[in-house]
N, C-alpha and C. Protein backbone atom coordinates (compact mmCIF):
# COMPACT_ATOMS: atom_id res chain seq x y z
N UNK A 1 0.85 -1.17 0.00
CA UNK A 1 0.00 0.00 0.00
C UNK A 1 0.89 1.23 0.00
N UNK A 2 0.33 2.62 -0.84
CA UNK A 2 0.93 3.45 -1.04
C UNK A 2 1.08 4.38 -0.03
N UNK A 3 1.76 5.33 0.24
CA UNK A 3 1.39 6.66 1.46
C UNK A 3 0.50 7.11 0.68
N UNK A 4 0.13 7.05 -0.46
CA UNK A 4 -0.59 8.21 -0.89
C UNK A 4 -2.04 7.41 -0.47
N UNK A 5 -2.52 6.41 -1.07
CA UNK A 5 -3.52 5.33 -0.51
C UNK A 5 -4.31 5.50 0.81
N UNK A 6 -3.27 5.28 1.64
CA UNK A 6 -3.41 4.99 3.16
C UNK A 6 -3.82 5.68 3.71
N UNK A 7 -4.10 7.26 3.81
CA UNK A 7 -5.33 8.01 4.46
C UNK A 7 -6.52 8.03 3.72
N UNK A 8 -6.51 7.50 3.00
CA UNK A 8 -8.14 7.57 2.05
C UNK A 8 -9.03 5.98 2.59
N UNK A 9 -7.83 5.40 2.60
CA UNK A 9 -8.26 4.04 3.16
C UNK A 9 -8.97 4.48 4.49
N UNK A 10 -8.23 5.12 5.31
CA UNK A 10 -8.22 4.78 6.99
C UNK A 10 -9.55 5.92 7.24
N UNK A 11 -9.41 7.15 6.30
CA UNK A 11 -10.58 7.68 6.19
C UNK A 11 -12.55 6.75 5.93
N UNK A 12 -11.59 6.14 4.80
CA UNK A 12 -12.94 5.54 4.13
C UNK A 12 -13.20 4.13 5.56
N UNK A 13 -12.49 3.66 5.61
CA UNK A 13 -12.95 2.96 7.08
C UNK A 13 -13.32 3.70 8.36
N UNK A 14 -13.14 4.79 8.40
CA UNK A 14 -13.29 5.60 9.74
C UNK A 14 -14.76 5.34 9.38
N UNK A 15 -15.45 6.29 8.20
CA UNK A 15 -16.78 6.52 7.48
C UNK A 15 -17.46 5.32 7.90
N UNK A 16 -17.22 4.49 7.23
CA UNK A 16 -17.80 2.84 7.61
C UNK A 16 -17.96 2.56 8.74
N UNK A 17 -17.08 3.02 9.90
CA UNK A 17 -17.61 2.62 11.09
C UNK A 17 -18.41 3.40 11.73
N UNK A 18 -18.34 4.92 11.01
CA UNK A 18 -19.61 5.95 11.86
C UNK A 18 -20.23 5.28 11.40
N UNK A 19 -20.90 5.02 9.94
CA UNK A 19 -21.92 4.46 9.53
C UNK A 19 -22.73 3.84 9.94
N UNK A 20 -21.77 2.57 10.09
CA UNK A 20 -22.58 1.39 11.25
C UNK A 20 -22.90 1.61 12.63
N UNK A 21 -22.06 2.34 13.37
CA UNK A 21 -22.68 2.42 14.72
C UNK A 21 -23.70 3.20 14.30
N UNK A 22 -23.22 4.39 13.48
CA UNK A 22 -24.81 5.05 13.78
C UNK A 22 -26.31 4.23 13.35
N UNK A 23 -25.65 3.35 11.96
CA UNK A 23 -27.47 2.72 12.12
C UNK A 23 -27.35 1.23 13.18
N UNK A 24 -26.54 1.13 14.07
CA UNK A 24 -26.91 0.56 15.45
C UNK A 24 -27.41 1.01 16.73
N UNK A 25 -26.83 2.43 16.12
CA UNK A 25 -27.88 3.37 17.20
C UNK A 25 -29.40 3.52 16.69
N UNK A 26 -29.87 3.73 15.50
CA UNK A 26 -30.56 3.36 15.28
C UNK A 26 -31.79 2.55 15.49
N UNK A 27 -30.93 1.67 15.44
CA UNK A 27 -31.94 0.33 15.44
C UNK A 27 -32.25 0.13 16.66
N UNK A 28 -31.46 0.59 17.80
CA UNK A 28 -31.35 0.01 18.84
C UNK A 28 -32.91 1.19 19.38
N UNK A 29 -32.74 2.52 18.82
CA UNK A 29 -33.58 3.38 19.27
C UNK A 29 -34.91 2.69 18.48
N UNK A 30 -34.82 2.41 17.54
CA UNK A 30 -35.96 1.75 16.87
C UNK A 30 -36.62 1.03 17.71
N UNK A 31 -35.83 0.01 17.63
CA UNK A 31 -36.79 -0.62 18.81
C UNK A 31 -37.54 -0.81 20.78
N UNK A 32 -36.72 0.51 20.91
CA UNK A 32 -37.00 1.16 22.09
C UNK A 32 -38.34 1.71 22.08
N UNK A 33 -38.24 2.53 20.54
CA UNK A 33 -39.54 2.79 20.28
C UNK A 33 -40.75 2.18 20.18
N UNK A 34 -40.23 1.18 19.47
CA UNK A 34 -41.44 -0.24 19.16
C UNK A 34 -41.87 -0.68 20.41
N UNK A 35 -41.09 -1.04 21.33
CA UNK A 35 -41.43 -1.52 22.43
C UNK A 35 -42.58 -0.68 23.65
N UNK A 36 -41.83 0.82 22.97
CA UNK A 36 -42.62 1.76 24.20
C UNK A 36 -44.00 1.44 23.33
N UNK A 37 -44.06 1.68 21.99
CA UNK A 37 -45.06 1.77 21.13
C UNK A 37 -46.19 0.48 21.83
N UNK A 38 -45.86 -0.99 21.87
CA UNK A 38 -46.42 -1.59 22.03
C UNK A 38 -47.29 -1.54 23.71
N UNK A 39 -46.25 -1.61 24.49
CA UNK A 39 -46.83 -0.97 25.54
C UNK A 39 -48.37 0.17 26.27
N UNK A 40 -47.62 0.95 24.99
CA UNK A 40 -48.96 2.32 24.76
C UNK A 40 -49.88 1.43 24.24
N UNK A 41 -50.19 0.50 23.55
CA UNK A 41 -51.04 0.13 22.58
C UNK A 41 -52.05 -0.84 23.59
N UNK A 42 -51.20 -1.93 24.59
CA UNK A 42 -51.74 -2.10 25.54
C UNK A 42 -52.76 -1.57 26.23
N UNK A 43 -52.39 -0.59 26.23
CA UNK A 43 -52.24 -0.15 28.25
C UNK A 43 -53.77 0.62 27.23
N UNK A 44 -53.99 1.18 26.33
CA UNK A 44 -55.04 2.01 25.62
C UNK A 44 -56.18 0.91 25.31
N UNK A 45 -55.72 -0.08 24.93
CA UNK A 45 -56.99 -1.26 24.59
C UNK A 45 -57.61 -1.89 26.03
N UNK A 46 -56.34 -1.62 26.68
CA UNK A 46 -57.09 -2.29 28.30
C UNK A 46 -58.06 -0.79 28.99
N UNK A 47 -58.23 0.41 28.75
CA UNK A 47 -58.42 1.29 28.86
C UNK A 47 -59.76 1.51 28.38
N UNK A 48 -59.73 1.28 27.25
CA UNK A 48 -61.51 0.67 26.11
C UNK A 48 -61.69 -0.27 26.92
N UNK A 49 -61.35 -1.52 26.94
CA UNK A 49 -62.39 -2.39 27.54
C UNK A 49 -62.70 -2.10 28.98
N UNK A 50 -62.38 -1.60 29.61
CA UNK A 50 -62.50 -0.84 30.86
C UNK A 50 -63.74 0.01 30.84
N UNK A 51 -63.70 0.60 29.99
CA UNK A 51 -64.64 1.86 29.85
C UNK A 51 -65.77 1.50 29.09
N UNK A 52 -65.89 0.48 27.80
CA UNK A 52 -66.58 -0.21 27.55
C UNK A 52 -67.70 -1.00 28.87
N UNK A 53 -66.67 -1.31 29.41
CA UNK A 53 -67.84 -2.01 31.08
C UNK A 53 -68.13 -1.48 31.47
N UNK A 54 -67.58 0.03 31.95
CA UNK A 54 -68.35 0.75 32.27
C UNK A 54 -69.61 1.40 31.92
N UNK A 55 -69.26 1.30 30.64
CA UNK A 55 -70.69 1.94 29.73
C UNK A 55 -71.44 0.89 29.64
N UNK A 56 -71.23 -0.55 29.66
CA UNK A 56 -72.21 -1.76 29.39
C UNK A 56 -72.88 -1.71 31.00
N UNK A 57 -72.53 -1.10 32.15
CA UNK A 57 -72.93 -0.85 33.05
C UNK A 57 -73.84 0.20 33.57
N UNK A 58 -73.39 1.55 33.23
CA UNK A 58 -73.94 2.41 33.35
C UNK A 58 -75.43 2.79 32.44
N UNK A 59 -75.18 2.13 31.08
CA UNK A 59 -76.18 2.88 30.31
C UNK A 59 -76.67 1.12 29.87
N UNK A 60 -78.15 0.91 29.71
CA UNK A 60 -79.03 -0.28 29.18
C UNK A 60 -78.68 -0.38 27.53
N UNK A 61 -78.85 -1.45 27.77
CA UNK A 61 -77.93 -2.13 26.17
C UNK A 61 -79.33 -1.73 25.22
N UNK A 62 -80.91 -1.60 25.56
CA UNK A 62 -81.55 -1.34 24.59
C UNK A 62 -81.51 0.73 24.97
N UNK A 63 -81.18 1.28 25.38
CA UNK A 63 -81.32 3.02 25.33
C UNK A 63 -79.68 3.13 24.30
N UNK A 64 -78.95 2.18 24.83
CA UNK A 64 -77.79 2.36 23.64
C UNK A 64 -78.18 2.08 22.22
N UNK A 65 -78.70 0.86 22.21
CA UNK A 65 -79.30 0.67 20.94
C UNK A 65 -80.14 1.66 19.97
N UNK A 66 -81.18 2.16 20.87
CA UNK A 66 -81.52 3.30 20.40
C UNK A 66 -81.12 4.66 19.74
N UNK A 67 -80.02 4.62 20.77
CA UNK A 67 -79.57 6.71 20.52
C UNK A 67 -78.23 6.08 19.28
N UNK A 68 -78.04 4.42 19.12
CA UNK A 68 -77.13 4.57 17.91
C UNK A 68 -77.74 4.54 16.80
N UNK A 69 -79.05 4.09 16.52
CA UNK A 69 -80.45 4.42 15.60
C UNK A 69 -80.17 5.40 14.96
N UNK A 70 -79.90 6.91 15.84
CA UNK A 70 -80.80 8.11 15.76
C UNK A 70 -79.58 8.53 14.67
N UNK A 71 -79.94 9.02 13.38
CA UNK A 71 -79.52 9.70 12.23
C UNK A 71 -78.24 10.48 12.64
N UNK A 72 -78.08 11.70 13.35
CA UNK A 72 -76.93 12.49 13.64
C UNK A 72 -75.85 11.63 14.26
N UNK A 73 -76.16 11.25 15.54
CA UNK A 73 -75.37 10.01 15.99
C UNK A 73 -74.39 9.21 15.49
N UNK A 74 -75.34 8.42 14.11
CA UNK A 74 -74.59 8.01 13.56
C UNK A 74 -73.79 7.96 12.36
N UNK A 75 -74.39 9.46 12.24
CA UNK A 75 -73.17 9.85 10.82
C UNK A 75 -72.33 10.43 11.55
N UNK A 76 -72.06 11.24 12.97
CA UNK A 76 -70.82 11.18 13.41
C UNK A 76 -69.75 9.77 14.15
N UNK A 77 -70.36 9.01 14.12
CA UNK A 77 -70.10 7.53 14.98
C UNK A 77 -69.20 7.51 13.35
N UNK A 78 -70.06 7.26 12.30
CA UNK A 78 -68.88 6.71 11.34
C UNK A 78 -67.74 7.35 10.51
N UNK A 79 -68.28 8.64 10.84
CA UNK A 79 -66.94 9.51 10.18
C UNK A 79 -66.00 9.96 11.39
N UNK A 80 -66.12 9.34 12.44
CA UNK A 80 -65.43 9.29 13.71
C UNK A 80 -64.52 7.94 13.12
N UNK A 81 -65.34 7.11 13.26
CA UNK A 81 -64.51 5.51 12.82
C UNK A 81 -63.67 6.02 11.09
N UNK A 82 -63.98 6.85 10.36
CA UNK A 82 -63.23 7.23 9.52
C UNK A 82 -62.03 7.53 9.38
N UNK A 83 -62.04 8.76 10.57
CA UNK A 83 -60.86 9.30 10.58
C UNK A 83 -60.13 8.66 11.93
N UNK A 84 -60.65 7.78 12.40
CA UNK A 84 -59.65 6.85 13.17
C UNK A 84 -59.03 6.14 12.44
N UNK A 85 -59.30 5.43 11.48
CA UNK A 85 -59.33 4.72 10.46
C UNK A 85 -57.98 5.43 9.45
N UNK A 86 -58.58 6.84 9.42
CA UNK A 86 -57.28 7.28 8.29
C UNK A 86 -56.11 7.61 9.11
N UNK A 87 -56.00 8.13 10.26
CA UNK A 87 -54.76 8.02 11.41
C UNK A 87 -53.99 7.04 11.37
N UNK A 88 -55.14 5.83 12.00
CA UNK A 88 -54.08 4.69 11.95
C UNK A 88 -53.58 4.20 10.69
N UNK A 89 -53.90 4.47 9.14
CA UNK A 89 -53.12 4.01 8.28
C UNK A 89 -52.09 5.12 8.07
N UNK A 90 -52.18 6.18 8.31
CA UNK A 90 -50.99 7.82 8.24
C UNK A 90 -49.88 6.93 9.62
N UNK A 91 -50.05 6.70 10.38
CA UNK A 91 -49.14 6.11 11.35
C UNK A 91 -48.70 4.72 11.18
N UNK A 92 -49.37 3.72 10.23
CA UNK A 92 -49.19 2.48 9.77
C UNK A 92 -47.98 3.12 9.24
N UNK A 93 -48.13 3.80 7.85
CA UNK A 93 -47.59 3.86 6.65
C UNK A 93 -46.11 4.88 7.39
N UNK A 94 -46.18 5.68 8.25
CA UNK A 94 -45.05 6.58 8.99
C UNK A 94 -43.66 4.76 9.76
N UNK A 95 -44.57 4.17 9.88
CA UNK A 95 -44.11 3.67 10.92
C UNK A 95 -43.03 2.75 9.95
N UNK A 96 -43.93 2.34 8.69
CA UNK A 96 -43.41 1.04 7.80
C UNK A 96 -41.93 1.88 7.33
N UNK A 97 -42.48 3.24 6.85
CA UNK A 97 -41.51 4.17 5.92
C UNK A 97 -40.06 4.27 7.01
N UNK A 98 -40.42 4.18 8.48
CA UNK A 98 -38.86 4.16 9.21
C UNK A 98 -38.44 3.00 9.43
N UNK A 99 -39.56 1.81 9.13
CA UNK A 99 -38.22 0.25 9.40
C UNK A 99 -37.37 0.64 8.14
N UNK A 100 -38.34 0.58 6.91
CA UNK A 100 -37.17 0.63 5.61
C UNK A 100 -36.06 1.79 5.81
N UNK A 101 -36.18 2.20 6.09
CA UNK A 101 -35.10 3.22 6.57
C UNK A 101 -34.06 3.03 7.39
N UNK A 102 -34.40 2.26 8.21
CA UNK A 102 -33.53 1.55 9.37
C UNK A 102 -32.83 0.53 8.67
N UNK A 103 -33.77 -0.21 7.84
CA UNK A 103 -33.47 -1.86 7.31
C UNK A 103 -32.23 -1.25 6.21
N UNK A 104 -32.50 0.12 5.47
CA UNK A 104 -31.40 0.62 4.92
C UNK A 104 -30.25 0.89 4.99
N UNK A 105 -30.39 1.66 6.68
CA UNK A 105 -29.02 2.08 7.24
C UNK A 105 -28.15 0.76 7.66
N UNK A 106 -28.83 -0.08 8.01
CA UNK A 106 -28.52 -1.43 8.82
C UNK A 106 -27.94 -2.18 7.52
N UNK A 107 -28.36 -2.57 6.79
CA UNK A 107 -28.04 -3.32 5.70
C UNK A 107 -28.48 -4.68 5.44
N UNK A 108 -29.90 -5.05 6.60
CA UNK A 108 -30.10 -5.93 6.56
C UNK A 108 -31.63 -6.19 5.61
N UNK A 109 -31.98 -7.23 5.69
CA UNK A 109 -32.96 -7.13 4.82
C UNK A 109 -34.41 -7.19 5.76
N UNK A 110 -35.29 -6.71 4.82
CA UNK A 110 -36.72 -6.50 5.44
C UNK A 110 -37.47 -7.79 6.18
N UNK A 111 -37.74 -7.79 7.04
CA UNK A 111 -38.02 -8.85 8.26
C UNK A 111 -39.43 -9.28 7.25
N UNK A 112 -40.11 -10.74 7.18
CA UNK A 112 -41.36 -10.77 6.96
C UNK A 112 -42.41 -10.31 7.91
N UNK A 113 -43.49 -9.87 7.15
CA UNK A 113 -44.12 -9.41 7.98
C UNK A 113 -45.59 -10.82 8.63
N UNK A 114 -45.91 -10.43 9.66
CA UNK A 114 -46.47 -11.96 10.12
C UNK A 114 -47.97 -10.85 9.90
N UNK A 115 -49.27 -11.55 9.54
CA UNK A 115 -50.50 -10.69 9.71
C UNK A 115 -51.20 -10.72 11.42
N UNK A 116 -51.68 -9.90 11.59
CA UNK A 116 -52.26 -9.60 13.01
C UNK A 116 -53.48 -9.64 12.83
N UNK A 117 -54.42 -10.58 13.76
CA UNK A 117 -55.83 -10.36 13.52
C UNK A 117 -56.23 -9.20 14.48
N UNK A 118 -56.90 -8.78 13.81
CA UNK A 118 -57.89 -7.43 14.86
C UNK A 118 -58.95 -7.50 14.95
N UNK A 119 -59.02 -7.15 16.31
CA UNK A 119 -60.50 -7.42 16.85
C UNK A 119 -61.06 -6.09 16.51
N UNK A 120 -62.68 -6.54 16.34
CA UNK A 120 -63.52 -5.16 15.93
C UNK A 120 -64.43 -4.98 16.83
């Protein structure tokens, strides 16, 4: 190897190793995130069904039935479920757009994805 070579080398390896730690920092924050993420996701569905009992408690399953009948009600009930609906795919699609990003910096390849059933 040349002198002339040998700082371009030791440079271009320096590069390579910010590189990598940084998308190990990364990843590592990635999934700190994921984890808090899942957590929140918990702790919010145990939160509905909570409050759900409460309401299957507080209010008669036929006066519910009723006031979800009533016309205004339920054109806000479903453009409520709409734009819940368009959130969670704006945060689906945020969320997918930073694995590939990660899976980029990392160099590894895209994990399969397993399907999740959801309850309605």
């Amino acid at each position: 190897m040349t002198e002339k070579t040998h700082p371009t080398n030791v440079l271009t390896e320096g590069a390579d190793d910010i590189a990598r730690s940084l998308g190990l920092l990364l990843d590592s924050s990635f999934q700190l995130a994921e984890t808090g993420a899942e957590v929140i996701q918990r702790e919010l569905a145990m939160v509905i069904r909570l409050s759900e009992r409460v309401r299957d408690q507080v209010i008669s399953a036929d006066l519910l039935e009723q006031a979800r009948k009533q016309p205004i009600p339920a054109k806000f009930r479903a453009s409520a479920h709409a734009a819940v609906d368009m959130a969670a795919d704006l945060g689906a699609v945020a969320f997918q757009l930073s694995v590939n990003f990660i899976d980029g910096l990392t160099g590894r390849s895209p994990a399969p994805v397993k399907p999740v059933p959801v309850a309605s």
